[in-house]
Protein backbone atom coordinates (compact mmCIF):
# COMPACT_ATOMS: atom_id res chain seq x y z
CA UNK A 1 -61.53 -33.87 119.34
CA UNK A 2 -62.39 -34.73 122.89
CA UNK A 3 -63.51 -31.50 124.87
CA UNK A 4 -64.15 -31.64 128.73
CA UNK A 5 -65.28 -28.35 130.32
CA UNK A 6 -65.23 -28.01 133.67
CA UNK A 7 -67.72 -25.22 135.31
CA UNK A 8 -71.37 -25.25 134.04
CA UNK A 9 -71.92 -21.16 134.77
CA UNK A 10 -73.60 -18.35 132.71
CA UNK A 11 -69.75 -18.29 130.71
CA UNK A 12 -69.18 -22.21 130.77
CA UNK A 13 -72.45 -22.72 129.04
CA UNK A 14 -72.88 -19.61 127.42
CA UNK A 15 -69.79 -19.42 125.48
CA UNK A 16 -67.00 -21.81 126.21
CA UNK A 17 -68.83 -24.58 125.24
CA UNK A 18 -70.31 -24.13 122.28
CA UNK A 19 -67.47 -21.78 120.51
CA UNK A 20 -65.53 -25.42 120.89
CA UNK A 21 -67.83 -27.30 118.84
CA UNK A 22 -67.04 -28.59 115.47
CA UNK A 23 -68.03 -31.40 113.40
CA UNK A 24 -67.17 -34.80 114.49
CA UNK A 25 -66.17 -33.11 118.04
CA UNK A 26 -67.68 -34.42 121.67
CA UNK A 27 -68.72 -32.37 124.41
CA UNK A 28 -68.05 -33.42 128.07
CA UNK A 29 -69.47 -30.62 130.68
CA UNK A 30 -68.73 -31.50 134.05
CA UNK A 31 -69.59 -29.44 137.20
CA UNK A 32 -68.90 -29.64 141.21
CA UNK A 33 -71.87 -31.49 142.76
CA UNK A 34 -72.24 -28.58 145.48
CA UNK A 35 -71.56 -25.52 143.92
CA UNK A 36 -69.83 -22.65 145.92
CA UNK A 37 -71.70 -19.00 146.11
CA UNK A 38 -71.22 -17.21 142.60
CA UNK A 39 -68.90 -13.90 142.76
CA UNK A 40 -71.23 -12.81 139.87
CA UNK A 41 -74.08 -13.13 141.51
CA UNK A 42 -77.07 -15.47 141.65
CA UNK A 43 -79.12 -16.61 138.42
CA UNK A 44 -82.89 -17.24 138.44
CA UNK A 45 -81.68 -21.29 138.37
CA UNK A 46 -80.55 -22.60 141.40
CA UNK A 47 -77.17 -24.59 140.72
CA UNK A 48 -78.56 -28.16 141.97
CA UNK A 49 -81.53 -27.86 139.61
CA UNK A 50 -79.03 -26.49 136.99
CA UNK A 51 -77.55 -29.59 137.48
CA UNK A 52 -80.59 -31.88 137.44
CA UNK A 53 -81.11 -30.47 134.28
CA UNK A 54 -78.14 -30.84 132.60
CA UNK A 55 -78.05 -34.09 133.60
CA UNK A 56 -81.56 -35.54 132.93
CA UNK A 57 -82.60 -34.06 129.49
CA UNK A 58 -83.36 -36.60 127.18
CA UNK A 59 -81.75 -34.67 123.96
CA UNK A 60 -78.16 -33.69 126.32
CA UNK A 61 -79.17 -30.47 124.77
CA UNK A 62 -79.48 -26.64 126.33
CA UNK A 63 -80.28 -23.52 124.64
CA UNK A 64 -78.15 -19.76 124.71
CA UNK A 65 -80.78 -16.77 123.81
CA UNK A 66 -80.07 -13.25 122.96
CA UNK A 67 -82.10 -11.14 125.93
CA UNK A 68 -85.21 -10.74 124.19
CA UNK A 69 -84.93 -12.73 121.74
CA UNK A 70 -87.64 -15.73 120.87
CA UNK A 71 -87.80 -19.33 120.51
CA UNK A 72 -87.03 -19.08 116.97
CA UNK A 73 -83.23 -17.74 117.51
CA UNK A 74 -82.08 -19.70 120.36
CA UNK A 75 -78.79 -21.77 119.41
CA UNK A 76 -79.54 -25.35 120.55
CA UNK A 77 -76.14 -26.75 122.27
CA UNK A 78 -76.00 -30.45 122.09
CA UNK A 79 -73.60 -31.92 124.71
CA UNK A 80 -72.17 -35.69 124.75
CA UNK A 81 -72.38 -36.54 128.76
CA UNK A 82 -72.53 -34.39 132.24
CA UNK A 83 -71.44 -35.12 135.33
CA UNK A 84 -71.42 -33.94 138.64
CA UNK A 85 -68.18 -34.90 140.70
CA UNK A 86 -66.91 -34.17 144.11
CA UNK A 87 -62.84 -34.46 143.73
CA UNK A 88 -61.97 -37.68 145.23
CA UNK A 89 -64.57 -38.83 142.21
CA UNK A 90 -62.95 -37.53 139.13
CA UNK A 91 -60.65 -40.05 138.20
CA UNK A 92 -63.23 -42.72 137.47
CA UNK A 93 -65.31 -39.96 135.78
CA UNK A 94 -62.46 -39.73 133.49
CA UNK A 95 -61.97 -43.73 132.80
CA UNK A 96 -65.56 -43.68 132.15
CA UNK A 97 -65.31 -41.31 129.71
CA UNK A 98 -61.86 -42.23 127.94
CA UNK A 99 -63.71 -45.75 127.64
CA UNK A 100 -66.38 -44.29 125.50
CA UNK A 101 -64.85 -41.59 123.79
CA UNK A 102 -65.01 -41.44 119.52
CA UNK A 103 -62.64 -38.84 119.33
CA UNK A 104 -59.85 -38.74 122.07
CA UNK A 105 -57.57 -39.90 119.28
CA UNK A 106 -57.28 -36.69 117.66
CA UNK A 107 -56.34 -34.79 120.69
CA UNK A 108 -58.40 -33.64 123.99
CA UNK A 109 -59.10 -29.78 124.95
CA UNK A 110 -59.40 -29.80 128.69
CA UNK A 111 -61.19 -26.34 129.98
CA UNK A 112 -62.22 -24.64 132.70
CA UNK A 113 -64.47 -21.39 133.59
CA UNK A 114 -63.09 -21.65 136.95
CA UNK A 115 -62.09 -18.05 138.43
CA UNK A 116 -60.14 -19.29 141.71
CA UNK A 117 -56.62 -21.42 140.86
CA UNK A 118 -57.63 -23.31 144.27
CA UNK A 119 -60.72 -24.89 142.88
CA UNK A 120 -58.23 -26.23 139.90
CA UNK A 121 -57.59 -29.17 141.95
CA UNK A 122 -60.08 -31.53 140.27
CA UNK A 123 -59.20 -30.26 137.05
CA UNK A 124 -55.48 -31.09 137.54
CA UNK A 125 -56.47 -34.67 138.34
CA UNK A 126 -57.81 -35.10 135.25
CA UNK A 127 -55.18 -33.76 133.32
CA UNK A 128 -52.95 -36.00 135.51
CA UNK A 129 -55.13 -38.73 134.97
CA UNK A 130 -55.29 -38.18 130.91
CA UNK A 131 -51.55 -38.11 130.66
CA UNK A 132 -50.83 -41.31 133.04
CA UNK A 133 -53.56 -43.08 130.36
CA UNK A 134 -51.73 -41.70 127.34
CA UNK A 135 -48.11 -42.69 129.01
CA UNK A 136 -49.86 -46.23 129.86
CA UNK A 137 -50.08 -46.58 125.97
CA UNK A 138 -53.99 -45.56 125.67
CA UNK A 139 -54.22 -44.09 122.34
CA UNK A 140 -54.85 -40.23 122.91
CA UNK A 141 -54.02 -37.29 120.97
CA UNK A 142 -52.44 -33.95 122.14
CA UNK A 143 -53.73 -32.76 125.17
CA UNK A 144 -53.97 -28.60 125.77
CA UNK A 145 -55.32 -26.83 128.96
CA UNK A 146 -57.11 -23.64 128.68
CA UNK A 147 -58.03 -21.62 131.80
CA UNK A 148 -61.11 -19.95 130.45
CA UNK A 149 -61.07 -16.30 132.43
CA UNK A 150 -59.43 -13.48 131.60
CA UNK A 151 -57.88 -12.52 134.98
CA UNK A 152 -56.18 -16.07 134.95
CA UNK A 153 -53.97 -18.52 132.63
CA UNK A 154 -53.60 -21.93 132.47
CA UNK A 155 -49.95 -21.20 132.78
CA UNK A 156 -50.86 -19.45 136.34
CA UNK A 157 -52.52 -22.72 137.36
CA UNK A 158 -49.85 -24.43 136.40
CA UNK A 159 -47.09 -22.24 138.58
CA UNK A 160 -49.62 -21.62 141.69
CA UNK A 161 -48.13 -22.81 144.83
CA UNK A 162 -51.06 -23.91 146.47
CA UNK A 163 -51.62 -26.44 143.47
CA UNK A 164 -47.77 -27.67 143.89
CA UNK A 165 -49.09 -30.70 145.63
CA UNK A 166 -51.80 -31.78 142.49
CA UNK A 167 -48.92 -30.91 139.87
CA UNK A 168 -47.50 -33.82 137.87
CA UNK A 169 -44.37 -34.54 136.18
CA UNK A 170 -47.23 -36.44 133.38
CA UNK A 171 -49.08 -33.73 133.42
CA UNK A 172 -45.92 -31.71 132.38
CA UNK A 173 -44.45 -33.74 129.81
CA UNK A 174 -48.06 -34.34 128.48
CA UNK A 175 -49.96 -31.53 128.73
CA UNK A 176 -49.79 -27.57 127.21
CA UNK A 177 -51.29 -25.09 128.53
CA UNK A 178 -52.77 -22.36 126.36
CA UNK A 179 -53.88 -18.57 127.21
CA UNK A 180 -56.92 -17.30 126.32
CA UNK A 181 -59.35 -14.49 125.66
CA UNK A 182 -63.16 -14.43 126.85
CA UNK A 183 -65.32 -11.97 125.85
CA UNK A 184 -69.50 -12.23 125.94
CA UNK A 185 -71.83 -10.65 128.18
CA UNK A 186 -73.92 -14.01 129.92
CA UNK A 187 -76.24 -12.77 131.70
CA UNK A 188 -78.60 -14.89 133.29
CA UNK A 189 -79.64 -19.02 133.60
CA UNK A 190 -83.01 -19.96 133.45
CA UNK A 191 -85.17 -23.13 133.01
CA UNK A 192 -87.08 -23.35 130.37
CA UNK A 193 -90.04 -25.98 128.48
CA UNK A 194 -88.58 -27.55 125.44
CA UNK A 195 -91.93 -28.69 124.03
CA UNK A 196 -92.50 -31.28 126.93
CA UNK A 197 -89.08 -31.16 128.65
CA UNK A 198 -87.50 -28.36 130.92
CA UNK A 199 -84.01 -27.73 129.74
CA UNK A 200 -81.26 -25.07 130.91
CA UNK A 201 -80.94 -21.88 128.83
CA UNK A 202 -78.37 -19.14 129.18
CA UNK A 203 -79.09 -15.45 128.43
CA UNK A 204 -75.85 -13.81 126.38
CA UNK A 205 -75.62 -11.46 123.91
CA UNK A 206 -75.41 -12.15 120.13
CA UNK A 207 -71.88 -11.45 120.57
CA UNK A 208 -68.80 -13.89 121.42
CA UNK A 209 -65.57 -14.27 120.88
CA UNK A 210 -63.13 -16.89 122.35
CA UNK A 211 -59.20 -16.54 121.18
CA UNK A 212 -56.61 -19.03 122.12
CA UNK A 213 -52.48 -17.93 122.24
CA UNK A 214 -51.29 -18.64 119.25
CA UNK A 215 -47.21 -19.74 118.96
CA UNK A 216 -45.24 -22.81 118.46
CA UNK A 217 -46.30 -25.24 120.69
CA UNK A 218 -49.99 -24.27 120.15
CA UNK A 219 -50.03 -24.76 116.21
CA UNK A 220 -51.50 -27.95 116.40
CA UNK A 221 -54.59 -26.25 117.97
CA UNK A 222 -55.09 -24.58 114.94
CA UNK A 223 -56.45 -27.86 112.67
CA UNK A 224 -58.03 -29.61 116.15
CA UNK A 225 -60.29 -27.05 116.26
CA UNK A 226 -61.12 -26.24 112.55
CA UNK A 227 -64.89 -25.78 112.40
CA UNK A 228 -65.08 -24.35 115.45
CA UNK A 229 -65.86 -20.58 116.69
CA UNK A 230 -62.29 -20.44 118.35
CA UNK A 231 -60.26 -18.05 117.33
CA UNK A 232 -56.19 -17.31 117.43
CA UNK A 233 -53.92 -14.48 118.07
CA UNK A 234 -49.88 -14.34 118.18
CA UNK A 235 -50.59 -10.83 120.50
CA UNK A 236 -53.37 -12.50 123.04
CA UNK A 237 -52.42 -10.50 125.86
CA UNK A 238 -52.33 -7.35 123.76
CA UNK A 239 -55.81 -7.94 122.94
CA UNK A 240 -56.64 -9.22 126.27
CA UNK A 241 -54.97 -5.90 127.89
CA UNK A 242 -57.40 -3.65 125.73
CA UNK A 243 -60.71 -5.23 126.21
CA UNK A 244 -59.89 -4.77 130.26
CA UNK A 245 -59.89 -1.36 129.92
CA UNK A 246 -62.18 -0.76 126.53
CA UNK A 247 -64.78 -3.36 127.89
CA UNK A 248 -64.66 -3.98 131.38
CA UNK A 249 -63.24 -0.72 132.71
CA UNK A 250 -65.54 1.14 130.93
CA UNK A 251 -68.80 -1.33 132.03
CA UNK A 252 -68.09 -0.63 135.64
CA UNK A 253 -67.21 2.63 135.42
CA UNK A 254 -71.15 3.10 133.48
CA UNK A 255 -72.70 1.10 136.22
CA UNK A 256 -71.34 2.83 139.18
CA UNK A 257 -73.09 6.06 138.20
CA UNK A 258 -76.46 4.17 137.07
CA UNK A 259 -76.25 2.61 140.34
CA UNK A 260 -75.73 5.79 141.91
CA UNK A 261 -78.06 7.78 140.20
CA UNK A 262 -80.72 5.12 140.74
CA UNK A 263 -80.29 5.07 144.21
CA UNK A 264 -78.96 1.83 144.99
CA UNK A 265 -82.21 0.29 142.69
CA UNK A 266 -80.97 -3.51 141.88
CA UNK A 267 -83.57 -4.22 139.72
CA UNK A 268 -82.05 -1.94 137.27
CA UNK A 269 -80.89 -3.46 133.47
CA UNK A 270 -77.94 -1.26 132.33
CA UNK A 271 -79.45 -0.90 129.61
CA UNK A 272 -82.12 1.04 130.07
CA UNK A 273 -80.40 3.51 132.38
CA UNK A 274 -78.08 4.39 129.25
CA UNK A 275 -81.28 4.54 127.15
CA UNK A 276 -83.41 6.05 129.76
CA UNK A 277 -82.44 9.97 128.95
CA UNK A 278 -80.55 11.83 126.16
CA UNK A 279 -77.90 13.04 129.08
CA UNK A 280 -77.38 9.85 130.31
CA UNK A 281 -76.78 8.36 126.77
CA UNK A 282 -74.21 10.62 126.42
CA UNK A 283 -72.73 9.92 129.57
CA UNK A 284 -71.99 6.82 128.81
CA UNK A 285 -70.48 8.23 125.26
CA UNK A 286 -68.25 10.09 127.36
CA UNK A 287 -66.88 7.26 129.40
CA UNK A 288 -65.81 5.00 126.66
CA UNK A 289 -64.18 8.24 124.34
CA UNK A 290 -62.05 8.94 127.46
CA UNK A 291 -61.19 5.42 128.05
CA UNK A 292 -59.90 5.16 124.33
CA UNK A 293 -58.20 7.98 124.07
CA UNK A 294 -56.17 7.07 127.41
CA UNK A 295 -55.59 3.40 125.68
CA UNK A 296 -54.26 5.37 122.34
CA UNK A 297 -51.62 6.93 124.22
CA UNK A 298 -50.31 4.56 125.81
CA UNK A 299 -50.68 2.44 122.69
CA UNK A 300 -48.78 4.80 120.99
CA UNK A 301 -46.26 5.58 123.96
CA UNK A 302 -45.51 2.17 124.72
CA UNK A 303 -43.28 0.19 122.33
CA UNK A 304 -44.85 -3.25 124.27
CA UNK A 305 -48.00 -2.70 121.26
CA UNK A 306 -46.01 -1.40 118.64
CA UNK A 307 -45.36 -5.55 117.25
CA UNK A 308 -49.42 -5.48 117.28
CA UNK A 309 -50.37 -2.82 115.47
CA UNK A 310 -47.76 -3.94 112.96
CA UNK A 311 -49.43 -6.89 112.29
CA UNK A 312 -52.94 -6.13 112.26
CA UNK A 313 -51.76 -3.20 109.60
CA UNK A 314 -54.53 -0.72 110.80
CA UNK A 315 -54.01 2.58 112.58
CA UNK A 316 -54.58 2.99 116.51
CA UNK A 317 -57.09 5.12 116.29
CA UNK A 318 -58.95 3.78 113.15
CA UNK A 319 -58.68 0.23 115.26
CA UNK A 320 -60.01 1.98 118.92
CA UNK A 321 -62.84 3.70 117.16
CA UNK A 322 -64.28 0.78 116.13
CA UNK A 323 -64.20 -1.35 118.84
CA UNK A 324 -65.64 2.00 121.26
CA UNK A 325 -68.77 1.93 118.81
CA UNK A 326 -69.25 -1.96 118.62
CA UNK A 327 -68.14 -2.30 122.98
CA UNK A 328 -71.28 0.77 123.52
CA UNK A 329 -73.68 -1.20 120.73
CA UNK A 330 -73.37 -4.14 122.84
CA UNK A 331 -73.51 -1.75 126.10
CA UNK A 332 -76.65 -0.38 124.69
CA UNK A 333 -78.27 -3.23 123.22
CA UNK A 334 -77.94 -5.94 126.19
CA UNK A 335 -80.25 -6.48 129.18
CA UNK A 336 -77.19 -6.75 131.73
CA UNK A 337 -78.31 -6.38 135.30
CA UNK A 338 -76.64 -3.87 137.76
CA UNK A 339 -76.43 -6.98 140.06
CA UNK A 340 -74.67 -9.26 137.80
CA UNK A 341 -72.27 -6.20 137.21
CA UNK A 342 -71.29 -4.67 140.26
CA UNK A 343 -71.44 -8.20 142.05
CA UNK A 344 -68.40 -8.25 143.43
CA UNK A 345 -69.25 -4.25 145.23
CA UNK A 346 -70.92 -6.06 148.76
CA UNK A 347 -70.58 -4.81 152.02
CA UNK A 348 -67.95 -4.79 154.24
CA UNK A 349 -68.52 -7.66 156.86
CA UNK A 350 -66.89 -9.40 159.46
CA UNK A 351 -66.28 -12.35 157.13
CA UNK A 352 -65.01 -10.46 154.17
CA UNK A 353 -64.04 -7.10 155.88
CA UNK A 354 -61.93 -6.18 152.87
CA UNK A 355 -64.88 -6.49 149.99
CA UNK A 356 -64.39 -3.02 149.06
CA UNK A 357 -60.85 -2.86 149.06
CA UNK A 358 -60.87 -6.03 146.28
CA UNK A 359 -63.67 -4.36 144.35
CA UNK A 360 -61.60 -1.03 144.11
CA UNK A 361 -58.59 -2.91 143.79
CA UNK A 362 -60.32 -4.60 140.82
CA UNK A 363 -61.50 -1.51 139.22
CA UNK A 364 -57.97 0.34 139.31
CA UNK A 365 -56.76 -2.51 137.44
CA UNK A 366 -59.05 -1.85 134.75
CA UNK A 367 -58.95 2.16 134.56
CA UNK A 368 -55.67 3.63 136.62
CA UNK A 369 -53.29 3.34 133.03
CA UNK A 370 -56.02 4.93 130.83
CA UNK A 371 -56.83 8.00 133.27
CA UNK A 372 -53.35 8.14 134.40
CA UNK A 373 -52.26 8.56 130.30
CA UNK A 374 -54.79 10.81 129.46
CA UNK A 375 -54.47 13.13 133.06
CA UNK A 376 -51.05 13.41 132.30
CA UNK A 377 -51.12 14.36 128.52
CA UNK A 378 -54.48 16.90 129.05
CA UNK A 379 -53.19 18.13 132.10
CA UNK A 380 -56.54 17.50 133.57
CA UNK A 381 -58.26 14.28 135.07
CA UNK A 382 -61.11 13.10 132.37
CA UNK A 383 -64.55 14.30 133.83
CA UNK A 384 -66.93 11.61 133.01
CA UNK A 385 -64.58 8.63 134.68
CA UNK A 386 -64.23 11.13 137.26
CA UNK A 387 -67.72 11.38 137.64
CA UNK A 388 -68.05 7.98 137.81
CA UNK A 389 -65.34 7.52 140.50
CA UNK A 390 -67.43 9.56 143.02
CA UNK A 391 -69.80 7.94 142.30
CA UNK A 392 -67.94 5.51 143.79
CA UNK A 393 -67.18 7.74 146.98
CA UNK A 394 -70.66 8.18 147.24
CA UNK A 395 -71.96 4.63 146.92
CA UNK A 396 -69.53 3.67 149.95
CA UNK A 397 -70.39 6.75 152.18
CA UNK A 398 -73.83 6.16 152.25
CA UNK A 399 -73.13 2.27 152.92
CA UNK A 400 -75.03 1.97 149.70
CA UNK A 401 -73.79 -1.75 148.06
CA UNK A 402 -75.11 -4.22 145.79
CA UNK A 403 -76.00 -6.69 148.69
CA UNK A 404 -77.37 -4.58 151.26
């Protein structure tokens, strides 16, 4: 197959692109020439240098390293071409590319680690620009779409109004798009000395997982990607409903009170605040066994995830206890920073007077079903979260945020 990822981030790099990999496959990573400020916060590699690298190494290879980890377990990623493109340019980018292509034949994965549906634009004319080439008799395979963030589909990009104008009737009768699940912790980019050469290398964790929706008009997916670390799931948003509250709500709620508790110190890994003191080890304990025992009841009150835990054959609880202790392993055993973390928590200014309002909006997203389920069945808000939350309070009153 034929992949083309757009977005050359801490995700892009650090999982997207390799979990697609298989034998016989080719690797396309293409990134904006000026990249916009990240909402995740900056990385010890500037993006234009990110870029020269990328684009100048001899080997088209990069490297993804476990924090801490050494030379001798870094994954070496070997890509097939990079390019940097401004959006009037991607259309040639693409002809290039088609022109040269081994595997286009079998079919061509077009993704994207691309968080705002307005910055899809460039993506959509290469879609548009694949399926006017496959019309025009060019001999390429089935061509899917996968928005690669949680918190938006390629179905979403398809149906955004602001993208009306860049939509295609080829791109609809060619193209289909697929959902999918993220889920690794990338924390930083870095330049590194391959022997002689400097090459890009992403910090993640040892654990990843990429899932793609898995119904009729994605089955073909299934054998395109054989060899690969992709995943499927018939209940994706299940799955994808559960790790926002398991994973993410509890990760902010955990790094609002280490921020707190710090005093505002942005240096600060997550990590070692959990591991820093018996109490606060069990603080974060707390957290996650009051986020999963809101999730099981409304797991077990909604009949939305009865189909899933059907199919999966495994009790609720038996299935939430397990992934609480492997979500707080990788809490525990990850160098996250605060900063990458509570990016998004910046100070109210005259440009983005509403930055606090997004970040809490954000955060209820992630916790309000949970808290709400269990407050309502214990008669009693849970007191760890709740300790978290004014954390919160207190963060805000004392104009104490991630950027300032």
């Amino acid at each position: 197959m034929l992949h083309l990822h757009f977005g050359a981030g801490r995700l892009g790099l650090g999982l997207i692109a390799p979990a697609f990999q298989a034998p016989g496959s080719e690797l396309i990573i293409l990134n904006r020439a000026v990249s916009s400020a990240n909402v995740t916060g900056s990385t010890a590699l500037s993006p234009a240098r990110r870029n020269e690298l990328l684009r100048d190494n001899p080997d088209q290879t990069y490297f993804v390293q476990k924090p801490g980890g050494t030379a001798a377990d870094r994954q070496n990623v070997q890509y097939d071409g990079f390019f940097t493109y401004e959006e009037h340019e991607v259309i040639p980018i693409i002809h290039n590319i088609l022109e040269i292509s081994r595997s286009k034949k079998r079919g061509v994965i077009v993704t994207a680690s691309i968080l705002k549906p307005e910055n899809y634009r460039a993506v959509l004319r290469a879609l548009n620009t694949l399926s006017q080439k496959r019309e025009d008799g060019e001999f390429i395979g089935p061509i899917f779409f996968v928005a690669c963030e949680n918190s938006l589909t390629a179905q979403q990009v398809f149906e955004d109004r602001s993208l009306f104008g860049s939509m295609t009737a080829a791109i609809r009768r060619n193209v289909t798009p697929v959902a999918a699940l993220v889920d690794r912790l990338c924390v930083g980019l870095e330049e590194i000395a391959d022997g002689s050469v400097p090459a890009v290398q992403v910090r993640a964790e040892e654990y990843a997982s990429l899932k793609l929706e898995l119904h009729l008009d994605t089955e073909g997916l299934v054998e395109l990607c054989n060899g690969s670390q992709v995943a499927f799931s018939r209940h994706l948003e299940v799955e994808k409903q559960i790790k926002s509250w398991l994973v993410n709500g509890s990760h902010s709620l955990i790094a609002l009170e280490a921020f707190q508790a710090s005093q505002g110190d942005r240096d600060l890994k997550l990590n070692e605040f959990i591991r820093s003191t018996q109490e606060r080890r069990q603080f974060a304990t707390s957290v996650m066994a009051e986020m999963r025992e809101g999730v099981a009841i409304v797991l077990r009150s909604d009949p939305h995830y009865a189909s899933f835990f059907e199919d999966v054959d495994v009790d609720v609880d038996e299935y939430l206890e397990g992934a609480a202790k492997a979500i707080l392993h990788r809490f525990h055993s990850t160098e996250d920073p605060i900063t990458r973390i509570l990016a998004r928590f910046r100070a109210p200014t005259s440009a983005a007077h509403i930055s606090v309002e997004a970040f809490s909006k954000r955060l209820a997203d992630r916790i309000n079903v949970p808290i709400g389920a269990y407050t309502s069945a214990k008669g009693a808000a849970p007191p760890a979260t709740s300790h978290s939350l004014l954390s919160l309070v207190q963060l805000v009153a004392s104009g104490t945020f991630i950027d300032a």
